[in-house]
Protein backbone atom coordinates (compact mmCIF):
# COMPACT_ATOMS: atom_id res chain seq x y z
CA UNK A 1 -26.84 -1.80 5.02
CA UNK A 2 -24.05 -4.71 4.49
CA UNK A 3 -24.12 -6.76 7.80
CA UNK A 4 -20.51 -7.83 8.51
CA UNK A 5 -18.82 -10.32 11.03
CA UNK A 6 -15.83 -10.14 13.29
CA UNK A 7 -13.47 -12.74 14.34
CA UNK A 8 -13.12 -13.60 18.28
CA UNK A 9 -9.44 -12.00 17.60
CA UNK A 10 -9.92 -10.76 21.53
CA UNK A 11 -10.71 -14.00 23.22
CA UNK A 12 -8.29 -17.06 23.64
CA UNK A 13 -8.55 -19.12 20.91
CA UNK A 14 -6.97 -21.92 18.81
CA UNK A 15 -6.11 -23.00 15.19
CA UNK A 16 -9.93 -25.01 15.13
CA UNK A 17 -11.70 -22.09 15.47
CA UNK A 18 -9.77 -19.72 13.13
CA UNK A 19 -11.07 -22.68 10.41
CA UNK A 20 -14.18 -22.69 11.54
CA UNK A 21 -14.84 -18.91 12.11
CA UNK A 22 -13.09 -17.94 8.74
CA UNK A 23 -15.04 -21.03 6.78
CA UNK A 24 -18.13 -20.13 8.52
CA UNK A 25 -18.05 -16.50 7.90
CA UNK A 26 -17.09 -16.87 4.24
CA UNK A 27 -20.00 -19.19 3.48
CA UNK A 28 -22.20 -16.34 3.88
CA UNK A 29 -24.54 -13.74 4.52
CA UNK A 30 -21.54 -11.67 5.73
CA UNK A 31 -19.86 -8.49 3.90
CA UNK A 32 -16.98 -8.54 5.53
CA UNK A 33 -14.79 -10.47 7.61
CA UNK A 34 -13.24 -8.25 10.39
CA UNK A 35 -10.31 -8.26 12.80
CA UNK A 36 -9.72 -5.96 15.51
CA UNK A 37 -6.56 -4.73 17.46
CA UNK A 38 -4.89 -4.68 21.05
CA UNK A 39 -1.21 -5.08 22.03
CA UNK A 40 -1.58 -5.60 26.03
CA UNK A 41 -4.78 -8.00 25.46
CA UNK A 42 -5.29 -11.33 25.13
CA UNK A 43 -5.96 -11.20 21.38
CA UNK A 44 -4.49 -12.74 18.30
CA UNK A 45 -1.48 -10.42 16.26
CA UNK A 46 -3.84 -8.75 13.97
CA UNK A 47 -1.80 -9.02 11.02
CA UNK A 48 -1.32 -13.07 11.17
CA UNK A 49 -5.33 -13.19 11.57
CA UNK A 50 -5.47 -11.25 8.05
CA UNK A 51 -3.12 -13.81 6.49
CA UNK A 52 -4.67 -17.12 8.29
CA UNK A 53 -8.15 -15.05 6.76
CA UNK A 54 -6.84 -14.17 3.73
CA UNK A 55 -5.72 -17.70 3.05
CA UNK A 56 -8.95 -19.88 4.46
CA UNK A 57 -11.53 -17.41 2.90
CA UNK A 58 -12.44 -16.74 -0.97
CA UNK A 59 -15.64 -14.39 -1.41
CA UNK A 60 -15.73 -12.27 1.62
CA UNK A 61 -13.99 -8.78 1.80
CA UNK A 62 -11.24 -8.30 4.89
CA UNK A 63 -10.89 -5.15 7.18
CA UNK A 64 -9.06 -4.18 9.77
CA UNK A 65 -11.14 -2.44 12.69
CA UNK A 66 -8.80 -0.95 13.56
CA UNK A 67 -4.43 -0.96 12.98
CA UNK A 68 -3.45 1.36 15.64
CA UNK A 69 -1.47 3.06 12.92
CA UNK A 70 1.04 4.99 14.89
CA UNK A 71 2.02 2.09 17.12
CA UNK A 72 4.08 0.79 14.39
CA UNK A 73 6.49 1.11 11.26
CA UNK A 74 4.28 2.79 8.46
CA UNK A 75 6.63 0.62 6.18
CA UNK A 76 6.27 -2.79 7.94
CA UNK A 77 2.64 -2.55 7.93
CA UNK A 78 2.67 -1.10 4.04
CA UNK A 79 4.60 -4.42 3.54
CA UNK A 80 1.80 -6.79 5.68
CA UNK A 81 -1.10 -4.80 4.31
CA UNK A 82 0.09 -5.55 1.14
CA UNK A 83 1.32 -8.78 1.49
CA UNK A 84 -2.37 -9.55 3.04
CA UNK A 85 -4.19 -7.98 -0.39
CA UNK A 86 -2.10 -10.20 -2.45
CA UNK A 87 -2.94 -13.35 -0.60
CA UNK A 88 -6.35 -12.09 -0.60
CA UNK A 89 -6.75 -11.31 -4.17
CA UNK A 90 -7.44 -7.40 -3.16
CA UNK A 91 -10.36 -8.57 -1.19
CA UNK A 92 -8.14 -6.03 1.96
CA UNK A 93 -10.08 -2.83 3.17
CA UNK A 94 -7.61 -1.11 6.18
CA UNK A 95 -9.28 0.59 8.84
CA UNK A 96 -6.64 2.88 10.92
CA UNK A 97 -6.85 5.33 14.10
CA UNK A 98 -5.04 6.01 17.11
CA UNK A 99 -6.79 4.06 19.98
CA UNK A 100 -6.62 5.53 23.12
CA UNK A 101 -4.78 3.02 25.34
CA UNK A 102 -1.20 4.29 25.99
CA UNK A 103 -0.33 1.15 27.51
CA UNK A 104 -0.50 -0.18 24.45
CA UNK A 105 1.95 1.94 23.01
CA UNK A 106 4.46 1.63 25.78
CA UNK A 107 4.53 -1.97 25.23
CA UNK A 108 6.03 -1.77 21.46
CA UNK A 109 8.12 1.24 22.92
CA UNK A 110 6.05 4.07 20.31
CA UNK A 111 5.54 7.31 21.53
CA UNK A 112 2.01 8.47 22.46
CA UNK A 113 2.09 12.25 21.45
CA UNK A 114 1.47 13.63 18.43
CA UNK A 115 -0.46 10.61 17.13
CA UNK A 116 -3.28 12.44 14.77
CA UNK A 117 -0.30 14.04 12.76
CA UNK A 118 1.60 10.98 12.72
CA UNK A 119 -1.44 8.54 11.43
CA UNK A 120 -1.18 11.13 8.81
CA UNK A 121 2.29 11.15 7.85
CA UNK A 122 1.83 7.44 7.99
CA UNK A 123 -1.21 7.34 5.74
CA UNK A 124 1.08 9.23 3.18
CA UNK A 125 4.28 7.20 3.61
CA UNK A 126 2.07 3.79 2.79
CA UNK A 127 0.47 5.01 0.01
CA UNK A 128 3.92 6.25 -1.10
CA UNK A 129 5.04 2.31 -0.83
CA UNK A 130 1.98 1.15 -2.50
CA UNK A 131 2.69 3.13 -5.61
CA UNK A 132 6.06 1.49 -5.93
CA UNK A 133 8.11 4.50 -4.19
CA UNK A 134 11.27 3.16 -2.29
CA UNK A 135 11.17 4.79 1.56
CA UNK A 136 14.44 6.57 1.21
CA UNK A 137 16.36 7.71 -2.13
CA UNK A 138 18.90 5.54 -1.64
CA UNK A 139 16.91 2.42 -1.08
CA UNK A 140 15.20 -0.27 -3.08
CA UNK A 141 11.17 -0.27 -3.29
CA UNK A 142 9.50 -2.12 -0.72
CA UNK A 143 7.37 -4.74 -1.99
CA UNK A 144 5.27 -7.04 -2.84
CA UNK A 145 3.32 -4.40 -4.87
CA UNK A 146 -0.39 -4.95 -3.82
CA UNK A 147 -3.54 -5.89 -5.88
CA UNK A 148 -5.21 -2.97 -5.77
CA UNK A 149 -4.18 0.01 -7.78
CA UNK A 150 -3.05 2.59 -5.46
CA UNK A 151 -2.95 -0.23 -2.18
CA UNK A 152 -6.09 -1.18 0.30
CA UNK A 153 -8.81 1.26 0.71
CA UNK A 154 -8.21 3.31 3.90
CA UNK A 155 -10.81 4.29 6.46
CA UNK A 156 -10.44 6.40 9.55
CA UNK A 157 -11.52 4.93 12.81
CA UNK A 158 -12.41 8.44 14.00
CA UNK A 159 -14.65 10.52 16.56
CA UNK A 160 -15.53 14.12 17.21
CA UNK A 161 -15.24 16.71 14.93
CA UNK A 162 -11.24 17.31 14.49
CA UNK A 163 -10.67 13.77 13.98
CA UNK A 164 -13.68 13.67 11.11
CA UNK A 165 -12.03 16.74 9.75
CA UNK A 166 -8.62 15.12 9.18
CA UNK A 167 -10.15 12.11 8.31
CA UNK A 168 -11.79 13.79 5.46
CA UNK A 169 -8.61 14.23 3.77
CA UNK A 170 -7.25 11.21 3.28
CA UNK A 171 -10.11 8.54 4.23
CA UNK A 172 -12.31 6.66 2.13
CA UNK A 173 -14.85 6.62 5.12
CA UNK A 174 -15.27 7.00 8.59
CA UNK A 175 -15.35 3.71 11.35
CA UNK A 176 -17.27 4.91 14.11
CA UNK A 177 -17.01 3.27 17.44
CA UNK A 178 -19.87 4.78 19.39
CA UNK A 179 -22.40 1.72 18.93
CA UNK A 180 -19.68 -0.92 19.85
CA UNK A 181 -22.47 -1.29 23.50
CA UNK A 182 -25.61 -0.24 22.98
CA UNK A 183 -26.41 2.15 19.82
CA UNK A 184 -28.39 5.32 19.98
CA UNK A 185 -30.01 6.70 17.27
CA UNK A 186 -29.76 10.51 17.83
CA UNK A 187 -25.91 9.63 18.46
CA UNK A 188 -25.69 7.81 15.36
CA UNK A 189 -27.50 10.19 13.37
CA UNK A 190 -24.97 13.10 14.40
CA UNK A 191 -22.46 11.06 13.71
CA UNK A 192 -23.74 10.08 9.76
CA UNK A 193 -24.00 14.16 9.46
CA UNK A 194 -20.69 15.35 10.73
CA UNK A 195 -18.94 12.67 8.48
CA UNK A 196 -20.94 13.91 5.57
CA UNK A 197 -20.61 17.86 6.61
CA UNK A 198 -16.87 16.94 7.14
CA UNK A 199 -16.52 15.90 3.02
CA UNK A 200 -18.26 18.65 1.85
CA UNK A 201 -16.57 20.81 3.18
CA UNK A 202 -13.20 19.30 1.91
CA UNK A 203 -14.20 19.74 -1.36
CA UNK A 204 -14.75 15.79 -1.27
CA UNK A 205 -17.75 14.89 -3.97
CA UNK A 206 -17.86 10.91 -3.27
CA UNK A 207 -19.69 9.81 -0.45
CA UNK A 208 -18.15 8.94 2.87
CA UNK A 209 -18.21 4.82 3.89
CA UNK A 210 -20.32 4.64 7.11
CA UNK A 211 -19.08 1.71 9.43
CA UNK A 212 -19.48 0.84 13.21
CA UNK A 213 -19.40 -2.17 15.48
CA UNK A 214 -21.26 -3.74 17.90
CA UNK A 215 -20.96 -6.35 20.82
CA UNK A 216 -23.22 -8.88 21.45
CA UNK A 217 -24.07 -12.10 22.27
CA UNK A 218 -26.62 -15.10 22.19
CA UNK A 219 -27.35 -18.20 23.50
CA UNK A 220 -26.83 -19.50 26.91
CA UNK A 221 -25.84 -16.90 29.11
CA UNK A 222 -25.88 -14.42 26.79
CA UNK A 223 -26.01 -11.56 29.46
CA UNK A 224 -23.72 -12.49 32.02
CA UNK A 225 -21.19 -13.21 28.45
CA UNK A 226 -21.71 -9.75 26.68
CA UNK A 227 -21.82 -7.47 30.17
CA UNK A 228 -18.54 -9.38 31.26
CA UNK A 229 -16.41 -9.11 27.60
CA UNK A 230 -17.69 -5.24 28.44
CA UNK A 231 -16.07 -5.16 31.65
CA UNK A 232 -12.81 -6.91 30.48
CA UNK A 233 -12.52 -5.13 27.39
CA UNK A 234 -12.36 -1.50 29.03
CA UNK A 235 -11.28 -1.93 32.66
CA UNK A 236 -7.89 -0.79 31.32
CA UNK A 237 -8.98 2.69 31.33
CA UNK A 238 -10.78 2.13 34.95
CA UNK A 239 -12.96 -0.54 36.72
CA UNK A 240 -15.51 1.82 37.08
CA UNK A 241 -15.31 2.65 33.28
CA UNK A 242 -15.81 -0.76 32.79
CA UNK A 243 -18.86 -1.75 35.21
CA UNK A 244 -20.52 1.16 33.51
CA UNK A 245 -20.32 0.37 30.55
CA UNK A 246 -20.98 -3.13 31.10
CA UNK A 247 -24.36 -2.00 32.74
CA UNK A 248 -25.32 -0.12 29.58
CA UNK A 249 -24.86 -3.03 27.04
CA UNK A 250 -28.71 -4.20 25.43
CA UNK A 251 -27.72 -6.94 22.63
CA UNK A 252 -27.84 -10.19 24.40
CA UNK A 253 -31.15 -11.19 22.70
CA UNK A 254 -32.17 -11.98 19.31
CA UNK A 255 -34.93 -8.82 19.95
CA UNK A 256 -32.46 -6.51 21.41
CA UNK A 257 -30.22 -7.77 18.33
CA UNK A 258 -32.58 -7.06 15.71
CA UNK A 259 -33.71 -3.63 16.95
CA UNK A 260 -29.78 -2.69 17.30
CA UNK A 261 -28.66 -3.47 13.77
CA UNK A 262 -31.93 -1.26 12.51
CA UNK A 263 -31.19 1.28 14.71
CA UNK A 264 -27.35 1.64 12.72
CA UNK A 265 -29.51 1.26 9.32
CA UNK A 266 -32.24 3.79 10.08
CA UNK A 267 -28.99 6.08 10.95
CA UNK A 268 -27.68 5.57 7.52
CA UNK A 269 -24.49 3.84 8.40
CA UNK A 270 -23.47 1.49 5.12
CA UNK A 271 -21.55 -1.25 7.13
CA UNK A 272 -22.18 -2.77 10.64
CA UNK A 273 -19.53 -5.12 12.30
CA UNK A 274 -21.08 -7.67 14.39
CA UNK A 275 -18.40 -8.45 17.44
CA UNK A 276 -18.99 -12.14 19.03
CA UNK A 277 -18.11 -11.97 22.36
CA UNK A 278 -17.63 -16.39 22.01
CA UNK A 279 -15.01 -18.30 20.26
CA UNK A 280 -17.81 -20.84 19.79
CA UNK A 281 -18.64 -20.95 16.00
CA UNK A 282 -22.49 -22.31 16.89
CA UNK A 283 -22.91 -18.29 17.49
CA UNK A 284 -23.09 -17.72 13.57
CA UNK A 285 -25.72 -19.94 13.30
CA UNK A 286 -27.58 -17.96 16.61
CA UNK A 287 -26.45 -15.17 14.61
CA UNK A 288 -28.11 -15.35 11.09
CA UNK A 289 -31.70 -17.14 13.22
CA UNK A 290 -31.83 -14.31 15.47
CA UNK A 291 -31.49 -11.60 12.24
CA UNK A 292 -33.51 -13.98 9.44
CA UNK A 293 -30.68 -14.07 6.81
């Protein structure tokens, strides 16, 4: 299983840590360098994180996890995610879903219904502008064309069965989000079969990409830091939502690290996304300690 790292894109932070972060990430043992999304947050755009990334970072692959896809202009982000793989060299894999935060959507004035059908239209109209297609007969192509042939990879941040099933169609893999507090491995294991089930019976014969994430943290008040990012993170949707949650999270040790990542590798996901719940860049080096790599 590739071990990958995300950027603090949640937490206030500043142009020295993007260096450092990206820099420190790229340098190694990480897969991938990751950056998450949220419109009525405190986080970074998600799309000028790609391009600061893109820019300050040679070796590592880039995902998104996740572009709330139908909060925006299928062509705009065709344009960014393809502006992003050139800068990158086609180093750009683009996780999309729906998220489940309507505020968010009010914000940028989308509409929140109909969002599964509309991720797919959307999935269909960027891949349309990635192949050189102009949105509308009577307009020019929209470019710049990106590295890879056919535009960024495309994974479906999806859960439950429906979502799997559409994912299936169009989705070079699934992004799971039901380890992002404390993984379970009969969970995770249900989950690594339904994706599978889901491609067979599309008549898919490549395997599925398994990815999740997880929050954690280490170091000095490791506990108090991960249980209270919990809290923040999903009191939108209700304090008590959050405080249980928060209550539930286990990685704030190198131990409880350790036994979470093999828990996601004994499930037979292919990718895990470590989430930092610190801006401080010491935590990669508490990071790679804690896992021996």
């Amino acid at each position: 299983m590739d071990i990958a790292m995300t950027l603090p894109t949640m937490l206030p932070h500043g142009r020295d840590e993007v260096l450092r972060w990206c820099r420190g990430i790229d340098e190694g043992p990480w897969s991938s360098l990751a950056v998450p999304e949220r419109i009525t947050y405190t986080s970074h755009s998600l799309t000028v994180q790609l391009a600061a990334a893109a820019a300050l970072t040679e070796r590592v692959r880039l995902w998104t996890t996740i572009v709330i896809l139908p909060s925006h202009s299928a062509v705009r982000m065709a344009k960014d995610l393809a502006s992003v793989d050139r800068l990158s060299e086609g180093r750009l894999t683009v996780g999309v879903g729906v998220g489940g935060r309507e505020q968010d959507y009010r914000a940028v004035g989308a509409p929140f219904d109909r969002r599964w059908q509309r991720m797919d239209d959307q999935v269909a109209t960027m891949r349309s502008i990635w192949a050189g297609n102009p949105p509308e007969p009577d307009l020019d192509p929209v470019g710049p064309p990106p590295v890879q042939p056919g535009g960024p990879p495309l994974i479906a941040g999806a859960m439950g069965p429906k979502a799997t099933a559409r994912a299936a169609r169009w989705a070079g893999g699934v992004d799971d989000g039901s380890a992002v507090a404390a993984p379970d491995p009969d969970t995770l294991r249900d989950v690594a079969e339904r994706v599978r089930t889901a491609w067979r019976e599309a008549g898919r014969t490549d395997a599925p990409h398994l990815s999740t994430s997880l929050w954690y943290a280490l170091g000095p008040d490791a506990e108090a830091r991960l249980r209270g990012y919990a809290f923040d993170y999903l009191r939108v949707f209700s304090d008590e939502i959050g405080e249980a949650v928060a209550e539930n999270v286990t990685a704030f040790t190198p131990k409880a690290l350790r036994a979470a990542v093999d828990t996601v590798r004994d499930a037979g996901f292919d990718e895990l996304f470590l989430v930092p719940t610190t801006t401080a860049p010491d935590e990669l080096t508490r990071t790679r300690d804690a896992l021996g790599i």
